[in-house]
PDB file of N, CA and C in Angstrom:
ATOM      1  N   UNK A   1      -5.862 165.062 -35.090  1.00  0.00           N
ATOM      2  CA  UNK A   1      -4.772 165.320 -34.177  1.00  0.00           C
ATOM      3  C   UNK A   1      -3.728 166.149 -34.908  1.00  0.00           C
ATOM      4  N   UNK A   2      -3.076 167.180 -33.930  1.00  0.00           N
ATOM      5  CA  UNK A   2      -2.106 167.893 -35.111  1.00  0.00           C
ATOM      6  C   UNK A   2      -0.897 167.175 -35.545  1.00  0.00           C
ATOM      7  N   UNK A   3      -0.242 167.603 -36.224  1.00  0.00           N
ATOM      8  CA  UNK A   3       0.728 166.565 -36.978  1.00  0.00           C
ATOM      9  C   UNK A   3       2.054 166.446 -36.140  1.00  0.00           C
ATOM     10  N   UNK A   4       2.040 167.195 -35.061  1.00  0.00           N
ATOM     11  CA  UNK A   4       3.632 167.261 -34.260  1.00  0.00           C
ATOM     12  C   UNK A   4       2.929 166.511 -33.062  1.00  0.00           C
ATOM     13  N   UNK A   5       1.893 165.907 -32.988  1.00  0.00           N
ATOM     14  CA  UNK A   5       1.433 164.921 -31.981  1.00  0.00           C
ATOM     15  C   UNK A   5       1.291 163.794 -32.511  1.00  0.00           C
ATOM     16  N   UNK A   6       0.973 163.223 -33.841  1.00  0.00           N
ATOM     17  CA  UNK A   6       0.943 162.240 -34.334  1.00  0.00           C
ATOM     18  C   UNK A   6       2.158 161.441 -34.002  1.00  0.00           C
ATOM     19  N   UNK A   7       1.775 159.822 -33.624  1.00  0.00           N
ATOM     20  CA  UNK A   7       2.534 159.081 -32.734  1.00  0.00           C
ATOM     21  C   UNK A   7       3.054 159.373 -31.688  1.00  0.00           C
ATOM     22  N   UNK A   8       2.654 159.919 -30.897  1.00  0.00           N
ATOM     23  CA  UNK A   8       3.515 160.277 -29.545  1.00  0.00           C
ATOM     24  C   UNK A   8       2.194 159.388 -28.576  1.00  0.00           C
ATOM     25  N   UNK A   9       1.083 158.976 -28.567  1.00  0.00           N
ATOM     26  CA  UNK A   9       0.478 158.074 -28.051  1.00  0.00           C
ATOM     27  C   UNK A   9      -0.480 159.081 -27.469  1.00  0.00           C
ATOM     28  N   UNK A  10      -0.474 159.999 -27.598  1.00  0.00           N
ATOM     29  CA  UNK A  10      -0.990 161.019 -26.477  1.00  0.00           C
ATOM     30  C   UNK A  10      -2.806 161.149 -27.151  1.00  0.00           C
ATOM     31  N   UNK A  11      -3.339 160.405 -28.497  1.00  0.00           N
ATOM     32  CA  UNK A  11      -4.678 159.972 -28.598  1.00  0.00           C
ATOM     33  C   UNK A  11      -5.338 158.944 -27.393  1.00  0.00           C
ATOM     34  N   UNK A  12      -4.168 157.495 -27.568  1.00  0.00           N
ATOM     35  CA  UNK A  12      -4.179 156.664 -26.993  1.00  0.00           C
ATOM     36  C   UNK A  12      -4.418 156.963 -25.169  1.00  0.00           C
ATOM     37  N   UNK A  13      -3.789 158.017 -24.916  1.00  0.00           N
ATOM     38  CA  UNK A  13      -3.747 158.319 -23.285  1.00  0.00           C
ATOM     39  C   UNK A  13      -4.891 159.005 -23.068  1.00  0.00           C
ATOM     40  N   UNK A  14      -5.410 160.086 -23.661  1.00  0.00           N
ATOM     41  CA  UNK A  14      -6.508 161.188 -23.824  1.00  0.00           C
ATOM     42  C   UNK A  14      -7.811 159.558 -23.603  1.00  0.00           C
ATOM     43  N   UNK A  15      -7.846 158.873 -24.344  1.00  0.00           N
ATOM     44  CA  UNK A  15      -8.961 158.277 -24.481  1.00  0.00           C
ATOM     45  C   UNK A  15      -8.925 157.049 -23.679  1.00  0.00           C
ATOM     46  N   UNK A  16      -7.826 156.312 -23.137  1.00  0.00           N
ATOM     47  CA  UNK A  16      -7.436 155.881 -21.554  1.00  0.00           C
ATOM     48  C   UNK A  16      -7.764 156.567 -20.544  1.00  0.00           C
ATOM     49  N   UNK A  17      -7.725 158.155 -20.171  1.00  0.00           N
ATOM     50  CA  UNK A  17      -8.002 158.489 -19.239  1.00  0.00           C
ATOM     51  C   UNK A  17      -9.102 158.820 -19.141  1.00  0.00           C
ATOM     52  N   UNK A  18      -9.970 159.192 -20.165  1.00  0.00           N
ATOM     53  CA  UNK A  18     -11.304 159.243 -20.201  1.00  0.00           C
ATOM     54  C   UNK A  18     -12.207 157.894 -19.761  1.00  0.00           C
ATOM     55  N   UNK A  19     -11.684 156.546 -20.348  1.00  0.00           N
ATOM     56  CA  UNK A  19     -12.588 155.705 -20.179  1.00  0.00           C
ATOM     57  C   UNK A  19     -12.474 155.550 -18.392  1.00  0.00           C
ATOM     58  N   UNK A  20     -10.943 155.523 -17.902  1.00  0.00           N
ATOM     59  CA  UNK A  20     -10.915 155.532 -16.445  1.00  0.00           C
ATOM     60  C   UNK A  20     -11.714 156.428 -15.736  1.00  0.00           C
ATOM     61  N   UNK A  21     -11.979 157.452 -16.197  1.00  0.00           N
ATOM     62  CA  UNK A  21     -12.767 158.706 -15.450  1.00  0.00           C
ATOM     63  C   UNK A  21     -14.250 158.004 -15.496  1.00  0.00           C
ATOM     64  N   UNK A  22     -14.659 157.320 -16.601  1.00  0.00           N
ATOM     65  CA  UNK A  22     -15.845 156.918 -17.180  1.00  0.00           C
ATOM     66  C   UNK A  22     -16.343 155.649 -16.332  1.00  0.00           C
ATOM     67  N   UNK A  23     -15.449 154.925 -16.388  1.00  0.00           N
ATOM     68  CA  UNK A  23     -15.182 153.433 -15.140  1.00  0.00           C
ATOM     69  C   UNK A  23     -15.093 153.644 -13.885  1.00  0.00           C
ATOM     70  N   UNK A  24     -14.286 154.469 -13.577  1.00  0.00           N
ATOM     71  CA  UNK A  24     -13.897 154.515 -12.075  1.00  0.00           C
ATOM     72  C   UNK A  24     -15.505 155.303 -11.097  1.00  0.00           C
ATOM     73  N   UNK A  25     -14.820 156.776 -11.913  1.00  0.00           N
ATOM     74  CA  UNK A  25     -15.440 157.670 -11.105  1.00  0.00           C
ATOM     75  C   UNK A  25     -16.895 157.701 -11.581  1.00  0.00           C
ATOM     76  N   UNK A  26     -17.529 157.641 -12.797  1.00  0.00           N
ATOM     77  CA  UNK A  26     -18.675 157.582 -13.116  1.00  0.00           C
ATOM     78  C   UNK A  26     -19.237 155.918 -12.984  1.00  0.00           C
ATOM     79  N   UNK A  27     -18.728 155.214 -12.479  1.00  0.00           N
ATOM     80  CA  UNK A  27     -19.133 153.678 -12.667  1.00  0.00           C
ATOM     81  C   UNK A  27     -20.383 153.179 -13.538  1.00  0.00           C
ATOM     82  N   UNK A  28     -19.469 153.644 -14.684  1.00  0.00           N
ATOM     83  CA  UNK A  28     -20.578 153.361 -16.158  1.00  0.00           C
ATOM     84  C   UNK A  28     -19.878 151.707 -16.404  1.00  0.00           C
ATOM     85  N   UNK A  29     -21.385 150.953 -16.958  1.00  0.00           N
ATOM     86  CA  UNK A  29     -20.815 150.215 -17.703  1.00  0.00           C
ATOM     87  C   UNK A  29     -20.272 149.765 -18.955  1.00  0.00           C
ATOM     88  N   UNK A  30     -20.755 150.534 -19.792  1.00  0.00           N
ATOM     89  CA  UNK A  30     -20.302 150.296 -20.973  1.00  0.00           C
ATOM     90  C   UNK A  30     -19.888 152.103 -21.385  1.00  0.00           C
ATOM     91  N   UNK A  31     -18.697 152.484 -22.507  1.00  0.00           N
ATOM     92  CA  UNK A  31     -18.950 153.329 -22.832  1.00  0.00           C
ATOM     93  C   UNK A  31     -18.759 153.209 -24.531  1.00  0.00           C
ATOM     94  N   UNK A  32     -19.801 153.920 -25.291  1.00  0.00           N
ATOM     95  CA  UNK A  32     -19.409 154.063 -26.799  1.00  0.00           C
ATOM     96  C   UNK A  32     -18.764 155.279 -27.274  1.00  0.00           C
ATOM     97  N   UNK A  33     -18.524 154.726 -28.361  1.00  0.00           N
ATOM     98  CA  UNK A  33     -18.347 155.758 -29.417  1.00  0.00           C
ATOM     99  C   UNK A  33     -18.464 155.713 -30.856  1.00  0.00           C
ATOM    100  N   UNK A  34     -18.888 156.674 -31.761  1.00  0.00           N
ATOM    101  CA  UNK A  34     -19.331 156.307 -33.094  1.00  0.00           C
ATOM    102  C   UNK A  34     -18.442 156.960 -33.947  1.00  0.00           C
ATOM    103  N   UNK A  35     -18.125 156.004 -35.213  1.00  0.00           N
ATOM    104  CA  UNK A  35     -17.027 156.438 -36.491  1.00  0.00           C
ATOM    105  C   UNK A  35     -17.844 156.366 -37.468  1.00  0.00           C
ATOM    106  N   UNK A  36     -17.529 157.129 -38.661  1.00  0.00           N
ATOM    107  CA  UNK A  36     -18.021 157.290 -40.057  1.00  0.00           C
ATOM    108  C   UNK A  36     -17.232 156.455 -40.662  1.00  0.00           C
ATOM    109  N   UNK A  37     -17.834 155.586 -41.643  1.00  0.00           N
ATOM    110  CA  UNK A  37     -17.003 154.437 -42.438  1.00  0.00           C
ATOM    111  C   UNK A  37     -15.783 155.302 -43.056  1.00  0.00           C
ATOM    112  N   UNK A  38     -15.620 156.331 -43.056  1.00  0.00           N
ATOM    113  CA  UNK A  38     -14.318 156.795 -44.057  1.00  0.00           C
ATOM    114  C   UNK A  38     -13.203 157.466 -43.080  1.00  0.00           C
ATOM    115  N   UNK A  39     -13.655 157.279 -42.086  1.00  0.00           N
ATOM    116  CA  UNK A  39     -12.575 157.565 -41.117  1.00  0.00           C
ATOM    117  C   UNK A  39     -11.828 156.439 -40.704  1.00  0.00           C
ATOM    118  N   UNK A  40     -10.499 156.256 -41.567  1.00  0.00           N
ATOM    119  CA  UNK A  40     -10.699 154.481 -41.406  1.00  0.00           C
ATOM    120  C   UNK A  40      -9.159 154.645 -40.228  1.00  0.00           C
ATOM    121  N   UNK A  41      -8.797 155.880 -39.873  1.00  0.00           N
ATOM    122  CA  UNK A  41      -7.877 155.817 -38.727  1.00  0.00           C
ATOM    123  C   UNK A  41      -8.951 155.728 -37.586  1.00  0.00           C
ATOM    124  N   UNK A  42      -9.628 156.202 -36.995  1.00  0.00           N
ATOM    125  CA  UNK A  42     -10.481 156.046 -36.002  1.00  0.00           C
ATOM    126  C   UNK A  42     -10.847 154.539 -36.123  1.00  0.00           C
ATOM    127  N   UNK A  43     -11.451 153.707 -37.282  1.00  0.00           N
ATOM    128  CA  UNK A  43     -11.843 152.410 -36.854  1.00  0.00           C
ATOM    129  C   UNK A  43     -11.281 151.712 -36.934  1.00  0.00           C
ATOM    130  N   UNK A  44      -9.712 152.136 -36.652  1.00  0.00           N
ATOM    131  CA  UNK A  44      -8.574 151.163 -36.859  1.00  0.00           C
ATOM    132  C   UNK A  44      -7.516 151.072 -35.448  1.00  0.00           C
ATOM    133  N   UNK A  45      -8.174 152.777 -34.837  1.00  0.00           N
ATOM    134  CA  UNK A  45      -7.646 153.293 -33.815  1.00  0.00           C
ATOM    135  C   UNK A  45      -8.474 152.617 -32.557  1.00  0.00           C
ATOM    136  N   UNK A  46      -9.514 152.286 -32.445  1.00  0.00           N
ATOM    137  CA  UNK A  46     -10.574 152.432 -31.449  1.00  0.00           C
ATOM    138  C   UNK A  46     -10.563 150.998 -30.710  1.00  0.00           C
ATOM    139  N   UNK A  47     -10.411 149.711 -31.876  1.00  0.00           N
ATOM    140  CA  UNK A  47     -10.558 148.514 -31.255  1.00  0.00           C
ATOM    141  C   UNK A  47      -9.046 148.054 -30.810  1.00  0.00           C
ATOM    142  N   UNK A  48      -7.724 149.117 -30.809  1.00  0.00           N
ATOM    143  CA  UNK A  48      -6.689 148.714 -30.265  1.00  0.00           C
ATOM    144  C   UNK A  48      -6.806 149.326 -28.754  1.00  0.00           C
ATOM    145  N   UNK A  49      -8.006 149.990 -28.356  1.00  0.00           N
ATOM    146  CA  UNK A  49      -8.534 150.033 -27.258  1.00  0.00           C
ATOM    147  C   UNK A  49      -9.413 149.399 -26.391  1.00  0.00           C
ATOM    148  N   UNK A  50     -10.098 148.341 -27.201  1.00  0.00           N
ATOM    149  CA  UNK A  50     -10.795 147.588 -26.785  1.00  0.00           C
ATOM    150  C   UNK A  50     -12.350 147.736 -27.366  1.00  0.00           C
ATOM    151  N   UNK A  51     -12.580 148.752 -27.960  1.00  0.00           N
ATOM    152  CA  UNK A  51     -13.860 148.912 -28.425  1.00  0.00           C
ATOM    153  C   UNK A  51     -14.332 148.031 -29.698  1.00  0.00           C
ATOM    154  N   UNK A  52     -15.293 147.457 -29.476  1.00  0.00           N
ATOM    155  CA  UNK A  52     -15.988 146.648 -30.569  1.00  0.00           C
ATOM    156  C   UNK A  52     -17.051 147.140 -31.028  1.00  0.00           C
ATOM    157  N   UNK A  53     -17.427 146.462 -32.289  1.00  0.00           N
ATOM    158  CA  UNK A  53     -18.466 147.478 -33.209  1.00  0.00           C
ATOM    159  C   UNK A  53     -19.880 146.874 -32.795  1.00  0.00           C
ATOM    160  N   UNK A  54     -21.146 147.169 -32.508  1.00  0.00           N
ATOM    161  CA  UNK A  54     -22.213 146.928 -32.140  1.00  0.00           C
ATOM    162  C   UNK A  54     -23.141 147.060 -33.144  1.00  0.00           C
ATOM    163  N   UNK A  55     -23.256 148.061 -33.849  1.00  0.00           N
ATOM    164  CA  UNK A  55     -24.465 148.934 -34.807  1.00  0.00           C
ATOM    165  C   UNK A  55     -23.814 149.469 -35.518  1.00  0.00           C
ATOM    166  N   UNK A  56     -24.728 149.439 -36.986  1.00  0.00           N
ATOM    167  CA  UNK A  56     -23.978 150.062 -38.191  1.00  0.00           C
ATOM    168  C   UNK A  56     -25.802 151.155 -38.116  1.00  0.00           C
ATOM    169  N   UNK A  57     -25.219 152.494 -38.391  1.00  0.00           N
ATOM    170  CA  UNK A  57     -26.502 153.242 -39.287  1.00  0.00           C
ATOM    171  C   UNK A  57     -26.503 154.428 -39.817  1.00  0.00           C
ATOM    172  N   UNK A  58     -27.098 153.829 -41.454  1.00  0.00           N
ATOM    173  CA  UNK A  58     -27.274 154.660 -42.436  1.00  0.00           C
ATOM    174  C   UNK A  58     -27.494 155.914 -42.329  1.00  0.00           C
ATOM    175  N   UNK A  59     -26.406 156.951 -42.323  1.00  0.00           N
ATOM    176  CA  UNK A  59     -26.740 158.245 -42.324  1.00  0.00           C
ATOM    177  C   UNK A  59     -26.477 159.040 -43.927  1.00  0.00           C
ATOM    178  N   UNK A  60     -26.380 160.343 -44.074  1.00  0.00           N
ATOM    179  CA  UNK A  60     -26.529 161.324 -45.307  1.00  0.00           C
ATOM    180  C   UNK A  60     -25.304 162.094 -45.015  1.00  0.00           C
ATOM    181  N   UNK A  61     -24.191 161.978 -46.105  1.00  0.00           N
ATOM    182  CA  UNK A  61     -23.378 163.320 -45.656  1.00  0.00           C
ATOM    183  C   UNK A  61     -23.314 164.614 -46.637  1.00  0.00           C
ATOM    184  N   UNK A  62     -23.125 165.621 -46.684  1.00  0.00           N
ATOM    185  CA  UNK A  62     -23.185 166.840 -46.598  1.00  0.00           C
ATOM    186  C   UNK A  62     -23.352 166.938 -48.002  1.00  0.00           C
ATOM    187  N   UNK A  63     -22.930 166.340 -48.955  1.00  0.00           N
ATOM    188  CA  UNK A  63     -23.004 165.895 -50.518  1.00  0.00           C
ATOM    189  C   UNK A  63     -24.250 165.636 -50.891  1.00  0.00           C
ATOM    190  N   UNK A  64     -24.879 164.749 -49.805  1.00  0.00           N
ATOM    191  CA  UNK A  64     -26.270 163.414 -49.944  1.00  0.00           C
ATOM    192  C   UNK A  64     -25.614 162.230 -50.630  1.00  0.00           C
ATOM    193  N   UNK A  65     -24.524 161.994 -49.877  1.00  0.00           N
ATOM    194  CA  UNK A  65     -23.843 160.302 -50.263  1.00  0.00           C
ATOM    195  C   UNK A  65     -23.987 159.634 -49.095  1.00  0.00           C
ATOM    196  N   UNK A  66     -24.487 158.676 -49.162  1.00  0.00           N
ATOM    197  CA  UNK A  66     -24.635 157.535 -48.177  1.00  0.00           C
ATOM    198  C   UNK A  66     -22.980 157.016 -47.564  1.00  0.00           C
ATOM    199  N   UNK A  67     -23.739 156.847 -46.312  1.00  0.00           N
ATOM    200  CA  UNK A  67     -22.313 156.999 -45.556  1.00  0.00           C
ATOM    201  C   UNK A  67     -22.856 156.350 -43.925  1.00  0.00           C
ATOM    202  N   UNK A  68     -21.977 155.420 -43.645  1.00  0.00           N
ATOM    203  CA  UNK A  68     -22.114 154.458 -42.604  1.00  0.00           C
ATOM    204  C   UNK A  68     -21.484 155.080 -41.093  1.00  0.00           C
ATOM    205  N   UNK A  69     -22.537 154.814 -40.125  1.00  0.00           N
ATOM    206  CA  UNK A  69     -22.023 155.297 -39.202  1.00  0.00           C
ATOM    207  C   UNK A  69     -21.900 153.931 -38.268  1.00  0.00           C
ATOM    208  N   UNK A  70     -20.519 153.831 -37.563  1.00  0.00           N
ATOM    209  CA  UNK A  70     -20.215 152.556 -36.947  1.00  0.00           C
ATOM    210  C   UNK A  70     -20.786 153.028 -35.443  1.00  0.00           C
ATOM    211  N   UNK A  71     -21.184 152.090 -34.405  1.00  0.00           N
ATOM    212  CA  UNK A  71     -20.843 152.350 -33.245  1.00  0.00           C
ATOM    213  C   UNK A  71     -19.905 151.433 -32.613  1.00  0.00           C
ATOM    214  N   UNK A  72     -19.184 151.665 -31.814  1.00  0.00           N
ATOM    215  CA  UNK A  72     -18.114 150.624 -30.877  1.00  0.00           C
ATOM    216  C   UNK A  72     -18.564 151.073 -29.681  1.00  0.00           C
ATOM    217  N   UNK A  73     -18.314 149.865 -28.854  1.00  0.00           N
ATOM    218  CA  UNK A  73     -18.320 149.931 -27.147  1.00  0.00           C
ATOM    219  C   UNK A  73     -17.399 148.912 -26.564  1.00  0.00           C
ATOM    220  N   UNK A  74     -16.944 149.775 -25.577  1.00  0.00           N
ATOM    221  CA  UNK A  74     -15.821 148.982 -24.858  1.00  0.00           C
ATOM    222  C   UNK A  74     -17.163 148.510 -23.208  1.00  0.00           C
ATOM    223  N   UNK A  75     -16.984 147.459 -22.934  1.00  0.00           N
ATOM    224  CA  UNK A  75     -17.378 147.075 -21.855  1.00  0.00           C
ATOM    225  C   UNK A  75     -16.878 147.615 -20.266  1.00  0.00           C
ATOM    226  N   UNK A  76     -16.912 147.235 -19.059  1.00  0.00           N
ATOM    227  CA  UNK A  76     -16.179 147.717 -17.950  1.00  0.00           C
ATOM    228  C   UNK A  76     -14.930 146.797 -17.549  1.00  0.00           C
ATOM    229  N   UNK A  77     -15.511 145.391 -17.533  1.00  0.00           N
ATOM    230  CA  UNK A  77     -14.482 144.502 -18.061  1.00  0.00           C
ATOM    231  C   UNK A  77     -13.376 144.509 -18.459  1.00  0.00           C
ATOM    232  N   UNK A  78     -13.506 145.182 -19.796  1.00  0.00           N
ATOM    233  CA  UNK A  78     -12.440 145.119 -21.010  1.00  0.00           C
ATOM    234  C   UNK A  78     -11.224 145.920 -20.859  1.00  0.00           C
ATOM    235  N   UNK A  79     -11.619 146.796 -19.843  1.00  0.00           N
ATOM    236  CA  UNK A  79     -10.643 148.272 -20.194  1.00  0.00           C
ATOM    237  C   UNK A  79      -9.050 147.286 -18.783  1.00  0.00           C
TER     238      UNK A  79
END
């Protein structure tokens, strides 16, 4: 996010209005999304949305260092 948006909530709304678009109008039930263990604002960001972690898997990054990929899903429920 650029740095003159940081804290203004406007991650938080972007990804509120998506899950509503995702709930409402697409009447999905679950929706995910996946973080890299070192992105530790995203997996810190995601479950103050409601998303919980499901699956961890071992991927390779660009180095060849082992590196965890999380998944989270928020339910229809939850939101």
């Amino acid at each position: 996010m650029a740095s003159d948006a940081k804290g203004s909530g406007l991650d938080s709304y972007l990804v509120n209005h998506m899950l509503t678009l995702g709930f409402e109008k697409h009447r999905a039930e679950a929706i995910s999304v996946s973080c890299f263990n070192r992105n530790m604002a995203g997996l810190l960001f995601y479950p103050k949305l409601g998303f919980r972690p499901y699956d961890i898997e071992q991927r390779v990054d660009y180095n060849g260092d082992r590196v965890a990929l999380i998944h989270l899903r928020v339910e229809r429920h939850a939101v």
